[in-house]
C-alpha atoms as a PDB file:
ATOM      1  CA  UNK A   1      74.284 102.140 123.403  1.00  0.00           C
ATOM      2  CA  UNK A   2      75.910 105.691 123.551  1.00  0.00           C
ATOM      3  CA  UNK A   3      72.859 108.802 123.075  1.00  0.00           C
ATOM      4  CA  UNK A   4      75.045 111.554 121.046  1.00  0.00           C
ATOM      5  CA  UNK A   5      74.033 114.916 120.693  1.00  0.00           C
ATOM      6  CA  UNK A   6      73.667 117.022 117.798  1.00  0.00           C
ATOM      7  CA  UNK A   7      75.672 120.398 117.813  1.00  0.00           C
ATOM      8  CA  UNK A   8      75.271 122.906 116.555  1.00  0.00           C
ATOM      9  CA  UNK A   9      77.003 123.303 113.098  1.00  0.00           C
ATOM     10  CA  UNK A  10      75.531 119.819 113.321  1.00  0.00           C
ATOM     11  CA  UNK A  11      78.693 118.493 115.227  1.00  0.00           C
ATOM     12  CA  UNK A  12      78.634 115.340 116.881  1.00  0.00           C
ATOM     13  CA  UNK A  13      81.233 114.027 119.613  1.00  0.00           C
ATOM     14  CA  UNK A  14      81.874 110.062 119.549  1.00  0.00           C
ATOM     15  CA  UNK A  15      82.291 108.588 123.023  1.00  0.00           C
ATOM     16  CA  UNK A  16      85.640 107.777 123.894  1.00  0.00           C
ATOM     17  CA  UNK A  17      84.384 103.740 123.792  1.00  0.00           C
ATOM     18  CA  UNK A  18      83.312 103.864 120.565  1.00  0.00           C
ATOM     19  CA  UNK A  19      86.068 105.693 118.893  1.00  0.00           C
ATOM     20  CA  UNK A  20      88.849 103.321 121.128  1.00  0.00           C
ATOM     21  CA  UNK A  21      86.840  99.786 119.867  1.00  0.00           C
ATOM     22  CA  UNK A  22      87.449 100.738 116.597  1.00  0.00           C
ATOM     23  CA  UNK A  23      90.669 102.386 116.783  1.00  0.00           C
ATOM     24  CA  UNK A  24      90.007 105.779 115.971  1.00  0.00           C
ATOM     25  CA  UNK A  25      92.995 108.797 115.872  1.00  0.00           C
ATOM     26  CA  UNK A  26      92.281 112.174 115.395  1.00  0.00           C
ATOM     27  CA  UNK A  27      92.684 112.893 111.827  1.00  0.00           C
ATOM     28  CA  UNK A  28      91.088 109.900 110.697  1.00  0.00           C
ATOM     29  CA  UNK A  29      88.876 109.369 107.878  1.00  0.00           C
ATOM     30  CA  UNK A  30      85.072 108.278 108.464  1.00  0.00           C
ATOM     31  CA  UNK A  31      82.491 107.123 105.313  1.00  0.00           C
ATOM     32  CA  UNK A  32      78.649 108.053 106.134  1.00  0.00           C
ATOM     33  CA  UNK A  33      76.087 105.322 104.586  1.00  0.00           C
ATOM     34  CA  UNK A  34      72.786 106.471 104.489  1.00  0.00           C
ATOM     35  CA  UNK A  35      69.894 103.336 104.813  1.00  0.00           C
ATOM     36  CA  UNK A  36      66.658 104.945 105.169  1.00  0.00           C
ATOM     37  CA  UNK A  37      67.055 106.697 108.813  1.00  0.00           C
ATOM     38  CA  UNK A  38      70.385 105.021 109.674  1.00  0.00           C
ATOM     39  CA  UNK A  39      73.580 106.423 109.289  1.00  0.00           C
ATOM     40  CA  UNK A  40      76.307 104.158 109.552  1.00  0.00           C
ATOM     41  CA  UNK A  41      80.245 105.533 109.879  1.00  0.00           C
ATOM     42  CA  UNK A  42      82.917 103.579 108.707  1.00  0.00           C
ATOM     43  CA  UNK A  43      86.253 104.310 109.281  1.00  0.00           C
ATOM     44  CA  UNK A  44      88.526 104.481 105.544  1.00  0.00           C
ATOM     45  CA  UNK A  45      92.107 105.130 104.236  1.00  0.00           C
ATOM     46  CA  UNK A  46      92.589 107.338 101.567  1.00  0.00           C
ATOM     47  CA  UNK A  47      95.504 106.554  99.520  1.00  0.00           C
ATOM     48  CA  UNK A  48      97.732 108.575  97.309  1.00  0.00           C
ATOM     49  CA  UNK A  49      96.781 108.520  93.399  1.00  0.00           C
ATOM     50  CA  UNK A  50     100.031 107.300  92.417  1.00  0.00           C
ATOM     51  CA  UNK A  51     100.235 104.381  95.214  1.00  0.00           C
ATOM     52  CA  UNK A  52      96.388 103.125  94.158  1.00  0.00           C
ATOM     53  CA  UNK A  53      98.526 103.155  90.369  1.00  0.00           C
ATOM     54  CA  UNK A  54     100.891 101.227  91.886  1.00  0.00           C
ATOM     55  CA  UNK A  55      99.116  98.677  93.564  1.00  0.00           C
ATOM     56  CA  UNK A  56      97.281  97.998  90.117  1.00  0.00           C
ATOM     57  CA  UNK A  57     100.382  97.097  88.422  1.00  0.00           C
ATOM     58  CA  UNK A  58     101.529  94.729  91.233  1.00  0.00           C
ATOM     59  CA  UNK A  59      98.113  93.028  91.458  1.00  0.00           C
ATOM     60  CA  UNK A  60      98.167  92.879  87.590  1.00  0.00           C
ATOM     61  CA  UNK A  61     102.041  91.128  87.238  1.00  0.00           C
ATOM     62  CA  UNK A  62     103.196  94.573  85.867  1.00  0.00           C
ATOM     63  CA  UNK A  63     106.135  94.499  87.998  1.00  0.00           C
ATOM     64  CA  UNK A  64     109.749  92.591  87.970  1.00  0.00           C
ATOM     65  CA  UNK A  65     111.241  91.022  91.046  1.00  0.00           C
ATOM     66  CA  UNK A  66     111.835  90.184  93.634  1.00  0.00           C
ATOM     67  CA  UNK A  67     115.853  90.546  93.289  1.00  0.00           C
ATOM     68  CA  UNK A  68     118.383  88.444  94.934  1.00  0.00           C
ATOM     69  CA  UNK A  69     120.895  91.146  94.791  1.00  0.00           C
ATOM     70  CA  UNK A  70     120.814  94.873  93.810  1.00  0.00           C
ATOM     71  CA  UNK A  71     123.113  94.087  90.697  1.00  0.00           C
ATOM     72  CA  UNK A  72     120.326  91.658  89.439  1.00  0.00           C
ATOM     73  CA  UNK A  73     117.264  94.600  89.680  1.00  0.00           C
ATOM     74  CA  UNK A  74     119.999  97.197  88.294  1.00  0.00           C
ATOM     75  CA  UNK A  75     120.097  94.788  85.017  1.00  0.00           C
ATOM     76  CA  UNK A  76     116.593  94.191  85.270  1.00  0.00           C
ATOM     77  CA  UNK A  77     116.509  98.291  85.101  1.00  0.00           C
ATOM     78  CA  UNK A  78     118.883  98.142  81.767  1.00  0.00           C
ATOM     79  CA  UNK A  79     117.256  95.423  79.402  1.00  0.00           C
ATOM     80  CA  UNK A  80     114.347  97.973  78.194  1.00  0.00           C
ATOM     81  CA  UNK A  81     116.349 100.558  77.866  1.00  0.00           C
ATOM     82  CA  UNK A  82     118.719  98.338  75.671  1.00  0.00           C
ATOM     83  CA  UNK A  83     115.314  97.354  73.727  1.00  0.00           C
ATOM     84  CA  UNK A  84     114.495 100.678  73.138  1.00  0.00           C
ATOM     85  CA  UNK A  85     118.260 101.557  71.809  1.00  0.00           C
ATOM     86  CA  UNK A  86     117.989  99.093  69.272  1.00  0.00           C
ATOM     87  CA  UNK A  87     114.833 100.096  68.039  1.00  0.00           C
ATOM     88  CA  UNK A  88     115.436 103.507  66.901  1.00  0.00           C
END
């Protein structure tokens, strides 16, 4: 187990081990957890707003395709719009 000191602006520096076991880059992101007197650091992704959107709609069947051929998701891209003609 690594000691690690606290700095002031209450820095710390992880040991080269511990940030290469888990893979860490500079510029990562890192969660703190709080349990009583433990503090646990996890490493995270942040996503963009829009992908997390997107991901919803896939996970939800909100999406067409996959397309066999770029004609076929062009068409795909031209029956709601044809819907929405016929409406008005």
């Amino acid at each position: 187990m690594a000691l690690i000191k606290v700095k002031t602006k209450y820095q710390v520096t992880l040991p080269t081990s511990v940030r290469k076991s888990v893979g860490l880059n500079v510029g990562d992101l890192l969660e703190a957890e709080v349990e009583g007197n433990k503090i646990t650091l996890s490493p995270k992704t942040a996503i963009d707003r829009e992908l997390a959107l997107s991901l919803a709609d896939v996970r939800a069947g909100r999406v067409q395709g996959p397309f066999k051929s770029v004609e076929t998701m062009l068409k795909s891209l031209a029956r709601p719009a044809k819907k929405k003609a016929r409406k008005k």
